[in-house]
Protein backbone atom coordinates (compact mmCIF):
# COMPACT_ATOMS: atom_id res chain seq x y z
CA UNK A 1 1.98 16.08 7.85
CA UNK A 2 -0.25 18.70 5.48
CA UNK A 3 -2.12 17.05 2.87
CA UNK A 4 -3.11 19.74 0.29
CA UNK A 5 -5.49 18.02 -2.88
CA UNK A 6 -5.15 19.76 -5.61
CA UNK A 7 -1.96 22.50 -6.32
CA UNK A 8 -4.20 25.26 -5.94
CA UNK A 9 -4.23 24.17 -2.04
CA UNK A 10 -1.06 24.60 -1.52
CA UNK A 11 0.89 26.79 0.93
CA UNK A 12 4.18 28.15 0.45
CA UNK A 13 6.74 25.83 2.28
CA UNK A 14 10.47 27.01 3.12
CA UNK A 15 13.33 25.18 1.28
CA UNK A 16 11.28 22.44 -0.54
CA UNK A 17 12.89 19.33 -0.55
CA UNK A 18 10.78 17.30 -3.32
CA UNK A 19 10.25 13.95 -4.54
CA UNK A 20 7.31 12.62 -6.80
CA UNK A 21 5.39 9.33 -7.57
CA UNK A 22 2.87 7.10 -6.67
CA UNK A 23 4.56 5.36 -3.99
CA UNK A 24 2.25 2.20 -4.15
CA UNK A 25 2.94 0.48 -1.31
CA UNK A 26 5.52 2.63 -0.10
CA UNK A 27 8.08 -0.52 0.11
CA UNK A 28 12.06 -0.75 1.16
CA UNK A 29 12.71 0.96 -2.81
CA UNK A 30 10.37 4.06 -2.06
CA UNK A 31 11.62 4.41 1.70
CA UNK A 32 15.58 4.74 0.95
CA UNK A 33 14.01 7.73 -1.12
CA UNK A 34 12.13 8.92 1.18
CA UNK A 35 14.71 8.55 3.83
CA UNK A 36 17.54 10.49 1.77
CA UNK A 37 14.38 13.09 1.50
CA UNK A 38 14.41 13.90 4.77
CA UNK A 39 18.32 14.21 5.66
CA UNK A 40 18.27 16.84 2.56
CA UNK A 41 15.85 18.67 4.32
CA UNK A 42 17.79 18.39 7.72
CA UNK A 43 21.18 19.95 6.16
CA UNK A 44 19.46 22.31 4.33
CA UNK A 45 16.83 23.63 7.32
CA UNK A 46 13.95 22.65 4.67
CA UNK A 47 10.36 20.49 4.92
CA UNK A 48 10.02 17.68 2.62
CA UNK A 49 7.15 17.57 -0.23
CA UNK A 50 5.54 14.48 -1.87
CA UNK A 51 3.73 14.93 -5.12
CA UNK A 52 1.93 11.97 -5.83
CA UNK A 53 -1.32 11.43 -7.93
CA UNK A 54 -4.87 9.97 -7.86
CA UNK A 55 -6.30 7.91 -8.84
CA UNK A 56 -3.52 5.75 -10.18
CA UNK A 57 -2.58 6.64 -13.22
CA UNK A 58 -2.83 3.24 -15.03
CA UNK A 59 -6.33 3.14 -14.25
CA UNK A 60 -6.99 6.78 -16.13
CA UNK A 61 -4.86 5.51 -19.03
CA UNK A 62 -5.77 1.98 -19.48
CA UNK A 63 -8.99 1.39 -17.74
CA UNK A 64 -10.17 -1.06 -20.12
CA UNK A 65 -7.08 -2.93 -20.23
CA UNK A 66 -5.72 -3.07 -16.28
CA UNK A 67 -7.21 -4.39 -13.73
CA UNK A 68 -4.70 -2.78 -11.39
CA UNK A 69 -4.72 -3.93 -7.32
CA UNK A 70 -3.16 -1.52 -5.60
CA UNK A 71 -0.81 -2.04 -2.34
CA UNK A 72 -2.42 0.69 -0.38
CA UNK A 73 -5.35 2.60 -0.06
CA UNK A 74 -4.58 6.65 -0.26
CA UNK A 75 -5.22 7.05 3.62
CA UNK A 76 -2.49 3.99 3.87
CA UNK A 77 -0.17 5.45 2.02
CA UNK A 78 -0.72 9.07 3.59
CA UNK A 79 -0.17 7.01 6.86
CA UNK A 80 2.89 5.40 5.82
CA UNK A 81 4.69 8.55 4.38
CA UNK A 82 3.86 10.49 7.61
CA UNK A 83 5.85 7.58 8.95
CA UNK A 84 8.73 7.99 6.87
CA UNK A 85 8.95 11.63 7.63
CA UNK A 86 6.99 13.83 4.45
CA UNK A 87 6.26 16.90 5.97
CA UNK A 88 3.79 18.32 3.26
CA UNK A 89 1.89 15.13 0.82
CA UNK A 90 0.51 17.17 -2.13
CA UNK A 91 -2.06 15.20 -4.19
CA UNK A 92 -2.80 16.08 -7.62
CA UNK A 93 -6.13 14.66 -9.46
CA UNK A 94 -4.94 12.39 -12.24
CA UNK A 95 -7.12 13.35 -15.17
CA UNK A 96 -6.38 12.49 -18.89
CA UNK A 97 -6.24 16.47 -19.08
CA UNK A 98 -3.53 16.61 -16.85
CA UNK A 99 -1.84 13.19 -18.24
CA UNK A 100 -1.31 15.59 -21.99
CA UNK A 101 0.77 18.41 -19.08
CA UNK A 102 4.71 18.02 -20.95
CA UNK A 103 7.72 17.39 -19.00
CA UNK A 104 8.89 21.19 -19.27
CA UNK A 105 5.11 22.22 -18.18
CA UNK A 106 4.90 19.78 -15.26
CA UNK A 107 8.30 21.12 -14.08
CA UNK A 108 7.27 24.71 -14.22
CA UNK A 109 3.71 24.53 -12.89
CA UNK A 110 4.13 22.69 -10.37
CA UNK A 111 7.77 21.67 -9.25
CA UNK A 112 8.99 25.70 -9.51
CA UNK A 113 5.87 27.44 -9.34
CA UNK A 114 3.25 25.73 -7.33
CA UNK A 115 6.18 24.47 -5.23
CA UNK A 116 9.09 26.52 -5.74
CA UNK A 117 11.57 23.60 -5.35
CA UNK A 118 15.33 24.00 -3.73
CA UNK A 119 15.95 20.53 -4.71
CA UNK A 120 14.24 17.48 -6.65
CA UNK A 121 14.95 13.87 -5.52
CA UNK A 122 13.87 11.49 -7.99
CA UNK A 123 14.90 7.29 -8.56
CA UNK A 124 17.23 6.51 -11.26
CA UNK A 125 14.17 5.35 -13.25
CA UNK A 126 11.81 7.99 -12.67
CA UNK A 127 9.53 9.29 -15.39
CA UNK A 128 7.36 12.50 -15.70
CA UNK A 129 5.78 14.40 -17.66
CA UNK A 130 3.46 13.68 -21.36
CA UNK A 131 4.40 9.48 -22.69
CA UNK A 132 6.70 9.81 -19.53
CA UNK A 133 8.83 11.70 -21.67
CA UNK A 134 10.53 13.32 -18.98
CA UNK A 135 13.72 11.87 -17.81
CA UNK A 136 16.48 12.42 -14.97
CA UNK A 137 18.56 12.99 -18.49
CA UNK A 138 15.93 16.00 -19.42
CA UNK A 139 16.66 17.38 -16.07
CA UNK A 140 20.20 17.37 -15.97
CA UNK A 141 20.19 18.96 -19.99
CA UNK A 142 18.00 21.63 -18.86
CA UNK A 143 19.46 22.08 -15.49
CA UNK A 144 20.29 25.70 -16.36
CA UNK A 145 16.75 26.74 -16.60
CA UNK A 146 15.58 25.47 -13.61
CA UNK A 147 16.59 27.70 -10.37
CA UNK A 148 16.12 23.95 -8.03
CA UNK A 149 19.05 21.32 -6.96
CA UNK A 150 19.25 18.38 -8.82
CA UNK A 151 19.63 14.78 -7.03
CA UNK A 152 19.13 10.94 -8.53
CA UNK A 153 19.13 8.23 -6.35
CA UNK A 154 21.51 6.42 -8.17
CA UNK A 155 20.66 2.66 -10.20
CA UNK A 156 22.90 1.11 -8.13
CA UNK A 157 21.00 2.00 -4.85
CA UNK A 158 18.35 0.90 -6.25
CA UNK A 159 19.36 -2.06 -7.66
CA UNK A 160 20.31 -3.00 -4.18
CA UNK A 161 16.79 -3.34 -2.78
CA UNK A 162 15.70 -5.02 -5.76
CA UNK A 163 12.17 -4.09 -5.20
CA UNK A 164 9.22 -3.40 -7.48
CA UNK A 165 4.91 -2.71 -6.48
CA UNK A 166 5.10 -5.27 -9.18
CA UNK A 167 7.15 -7.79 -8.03
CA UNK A 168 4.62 -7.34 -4.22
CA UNK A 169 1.77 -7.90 -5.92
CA UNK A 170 2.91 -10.74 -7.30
CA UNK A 171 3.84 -12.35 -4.05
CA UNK A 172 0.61 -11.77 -2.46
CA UNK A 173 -1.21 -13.00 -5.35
CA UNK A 174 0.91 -16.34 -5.14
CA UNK A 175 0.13 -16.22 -1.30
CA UNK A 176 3.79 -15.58 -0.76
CA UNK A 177 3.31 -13.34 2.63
CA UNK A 178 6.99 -13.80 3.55
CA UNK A 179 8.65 -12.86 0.55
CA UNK A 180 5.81 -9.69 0.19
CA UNK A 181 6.64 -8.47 3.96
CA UNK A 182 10.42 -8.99 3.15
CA UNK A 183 9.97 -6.50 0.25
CA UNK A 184 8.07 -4.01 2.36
CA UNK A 185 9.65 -3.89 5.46
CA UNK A 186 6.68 -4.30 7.70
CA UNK A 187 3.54 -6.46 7.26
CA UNK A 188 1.23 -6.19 4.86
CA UNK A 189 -2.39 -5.12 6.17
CA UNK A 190 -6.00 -4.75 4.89
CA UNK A 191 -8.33 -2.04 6.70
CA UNK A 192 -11.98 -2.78 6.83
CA UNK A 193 -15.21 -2.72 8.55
CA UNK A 194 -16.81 -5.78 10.32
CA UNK A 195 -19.99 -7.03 8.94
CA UNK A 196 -22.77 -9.33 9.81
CA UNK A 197 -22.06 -13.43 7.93
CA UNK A 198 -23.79 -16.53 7.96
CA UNK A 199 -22.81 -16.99 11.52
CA UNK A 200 -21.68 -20.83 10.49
CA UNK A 201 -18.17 -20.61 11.99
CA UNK A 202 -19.97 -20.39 15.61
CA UNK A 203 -22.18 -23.43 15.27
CA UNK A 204 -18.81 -25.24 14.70
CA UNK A 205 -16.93 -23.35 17.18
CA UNK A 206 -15.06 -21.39 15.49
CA UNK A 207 -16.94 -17.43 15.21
CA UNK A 208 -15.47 -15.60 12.82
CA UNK A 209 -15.98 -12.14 11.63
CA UNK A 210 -16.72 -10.92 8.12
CA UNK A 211 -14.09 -8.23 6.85
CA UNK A 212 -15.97 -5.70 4.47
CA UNK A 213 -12.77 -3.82 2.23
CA UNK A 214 -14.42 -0.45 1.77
CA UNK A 215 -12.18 -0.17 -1.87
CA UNK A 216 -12.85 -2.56 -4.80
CA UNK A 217 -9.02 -1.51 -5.66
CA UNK A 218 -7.34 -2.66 -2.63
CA UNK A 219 -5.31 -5.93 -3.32
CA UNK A 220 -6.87 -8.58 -1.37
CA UNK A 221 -4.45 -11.63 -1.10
CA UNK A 222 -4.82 -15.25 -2.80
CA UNK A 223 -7.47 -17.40 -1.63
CA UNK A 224 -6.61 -19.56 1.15
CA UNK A 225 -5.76 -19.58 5.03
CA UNK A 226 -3.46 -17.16 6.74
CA UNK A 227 -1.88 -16.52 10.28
CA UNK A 228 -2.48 -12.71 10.94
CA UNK A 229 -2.56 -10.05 13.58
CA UNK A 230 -5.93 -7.90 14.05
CA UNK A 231 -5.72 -4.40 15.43
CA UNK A 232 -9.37 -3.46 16.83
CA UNK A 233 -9.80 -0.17 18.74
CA UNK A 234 -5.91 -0.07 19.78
CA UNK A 235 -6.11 -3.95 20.89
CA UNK A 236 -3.79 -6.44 19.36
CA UNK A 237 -5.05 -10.08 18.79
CA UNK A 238 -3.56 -13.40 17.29
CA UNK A 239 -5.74 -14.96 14.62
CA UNK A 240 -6.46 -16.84 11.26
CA UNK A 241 -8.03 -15.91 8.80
CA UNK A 242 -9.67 -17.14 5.74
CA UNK A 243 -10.11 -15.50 1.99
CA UNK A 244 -12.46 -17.10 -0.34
CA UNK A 245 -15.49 -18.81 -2.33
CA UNK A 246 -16.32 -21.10 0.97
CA UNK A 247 -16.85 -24.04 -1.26
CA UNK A 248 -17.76 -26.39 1.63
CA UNK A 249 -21.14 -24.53 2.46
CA UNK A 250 -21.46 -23.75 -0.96
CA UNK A 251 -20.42 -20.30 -1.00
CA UNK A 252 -21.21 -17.71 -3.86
CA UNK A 253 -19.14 -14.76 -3.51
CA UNK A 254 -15.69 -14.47 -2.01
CA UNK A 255 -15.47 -13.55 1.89
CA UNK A 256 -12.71 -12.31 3.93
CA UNK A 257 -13.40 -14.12 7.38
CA UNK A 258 -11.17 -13.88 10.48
CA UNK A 259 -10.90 -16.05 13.36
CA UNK A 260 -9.56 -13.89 16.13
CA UNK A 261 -7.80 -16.07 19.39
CA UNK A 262 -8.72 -15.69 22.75
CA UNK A 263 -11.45 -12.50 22.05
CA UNK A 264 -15.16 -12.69 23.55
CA UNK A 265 -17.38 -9.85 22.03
CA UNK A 266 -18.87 -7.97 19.60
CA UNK A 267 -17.04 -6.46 16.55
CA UNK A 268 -19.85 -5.45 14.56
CA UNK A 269 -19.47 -2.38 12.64
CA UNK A 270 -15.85 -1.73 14.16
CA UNK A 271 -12.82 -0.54 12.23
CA UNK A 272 -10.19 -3.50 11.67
CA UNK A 273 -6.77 -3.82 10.57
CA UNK A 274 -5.31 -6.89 9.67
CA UNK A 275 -1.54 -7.80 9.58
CA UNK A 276 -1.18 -10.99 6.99
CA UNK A 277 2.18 -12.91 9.00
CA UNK A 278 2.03 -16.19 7.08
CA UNK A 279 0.41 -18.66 4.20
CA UNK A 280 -1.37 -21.43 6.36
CA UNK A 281 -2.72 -23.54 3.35
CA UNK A 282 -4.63 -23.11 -0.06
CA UNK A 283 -8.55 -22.67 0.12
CA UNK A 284 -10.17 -26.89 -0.41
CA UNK A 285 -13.80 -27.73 -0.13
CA UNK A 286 -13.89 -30.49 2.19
CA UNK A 287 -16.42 -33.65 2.98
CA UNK A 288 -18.52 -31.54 5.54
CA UNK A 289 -18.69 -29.34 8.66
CA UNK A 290 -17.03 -32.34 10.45
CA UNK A 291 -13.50 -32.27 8.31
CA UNK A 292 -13.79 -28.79 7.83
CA UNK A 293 -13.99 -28.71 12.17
CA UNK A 294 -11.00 -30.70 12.15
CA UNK A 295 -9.06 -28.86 9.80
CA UNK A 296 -9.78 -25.51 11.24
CA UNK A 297 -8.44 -26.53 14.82
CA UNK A 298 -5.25 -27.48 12.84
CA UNK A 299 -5.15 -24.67 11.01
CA UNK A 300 -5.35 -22.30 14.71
CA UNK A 301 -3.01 -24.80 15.94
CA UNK A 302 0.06 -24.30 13.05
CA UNK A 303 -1.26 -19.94 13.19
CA UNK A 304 -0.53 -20.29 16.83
CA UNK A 305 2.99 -21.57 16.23
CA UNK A 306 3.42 -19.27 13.97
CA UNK A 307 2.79 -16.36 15.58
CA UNK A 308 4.64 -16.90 18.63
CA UNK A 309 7.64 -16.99 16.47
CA UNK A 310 7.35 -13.61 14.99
């Protein structure tokens, strides 16, 4: 996959198949676009193209007024659409400037002649263009000026997934893993850096390492316990892991501290990426390092079961 940032990047591809968005996420809604994408292009002998924006746009419009999380980071996402079969990934710089572009100028700068589109994909409730003003509706009325095919992924299709970025990221902030996985179609994953703690969990036998998330706008789950996978250097490892205020040691700040099963050695400064499989138990401060010792070997002993299930 070509990522090109910026339209004046990008090369000339042959028989454009094109879809637009932000894809946060990139869940079971965005991937029966994606996949209907890439049998276009098959029939038609063309290369799929996904324009997509950053940053987010909410967070140009409203940045006093959203705290938006997002689902995935841009080199996520980038990952996950290579997945699904984009060919070329075409960022544009969201910029209030660009936010005032109308519907007819966004369609003629860069869907005919940055791209120079054979056909447009787009969701039932897709909307483009200055106040979203632009519409599947203000396609099909001005169909005859535009020299593209013209395709909606109908409400109904839609409908059927019944998924939302919304509707995720409330799941994960409720510590609902099951019901946010079930909505993606895979697990949902944090990537970050390991970096040197308090050391505490190895005086109690228990050594965990600290995850650093390199972007304040990745959506970092509820506090609390979790069963997870951790992918480190290709390696695949069972673990729990814990997100929060450590309130039995009198924590200040929130941590992101994984327990990984049956590892010996140093992670330091190594690349992580975690896979959340399941909602162990809500973050508690407990009587001391004795009752938090017990409760930690039940905690590995219920992520254990877990994970041998999945």
């Amino acid at each position: 996959m070509k990522i090109y940032e910026g339209v004046d990047h990008f090369e000339k591809v042959s028989n454009a198949v094109v879809t637009s968005g932000t894809f946060d996420g990139v869940h079971l809604g965005h991937q029966k676009i994606l996949q209907r994408l890439s049998n276009i292009a098959k029939e038609i002998g063309g290369e799929t193209v996904l324009i997509t924006f950053w940053p987010h746009p909410r967070m140009v419009l409203y940045p006093n007024e959203h705290k938006l999380k997002l689902l995935s980071t841009f080199e996520e996402k980038s990952r996950l659409l290579k997945n699904f079969g984009i060919d070329h990934l075409l960022t544009i710089p969201f910029t209030k400037e660009f936010s005032n572009l109308s519907s007819g100028e966004f369609i003629q700068k860069i869907i005919i002649d940055t791209i120079q589109t054979r056909k447009l994909v787009i969701g039932y409730d897709h909307r483009f263009g200055k106040n979203r003003e632009g519409s599947f509706a203000y396609l099909k009325e001005n169909k005859h000026k535009f020299n593209f095919d013209l395709e909606e992924i109908s409400r109904e299709d839609v409908d059927d997934v019944g998924v939302s970025s919304t509707k995720i990221r409330k799941a994960l902030e409720e510590g609902n893993v099951q019901i946010a996985n079930e909505y993606l179609g895979r697990d949902y994953e944090i990537n970050g850096i390991i970096i040197k703690g308090q050391q505490l969990g190895r005086s109690i036998g228990f050594p965990t390492a600290n995850i650093h998330v390199p972007h304040d706008y990745k959506l970092i789950p509820c506090n609390g316990a979790y069963a997870v996978t951790v992918y480190v250097e290709g390696s695949r490892y069972n673990g729990m892991l814990n997100i929060g205020m450590r309130p039995t040691v009198n924590g200040e700040s929130q941590t992101i501290e994984v327990n990984l099963f049956d590892f010996d050695g140093d992670l330091y400064d190594k690349r992580v990426c975690v896979h959340f499989k399941s909602y162990l138990r809500p973050e508690k401060k407990f009587a001391g390092l004795e009752a938090l010792k017990y409760q930690l070997a039940k905690d590995k002993e219920d992520a254990q079961r877990i994970l041998t299930q999945k």
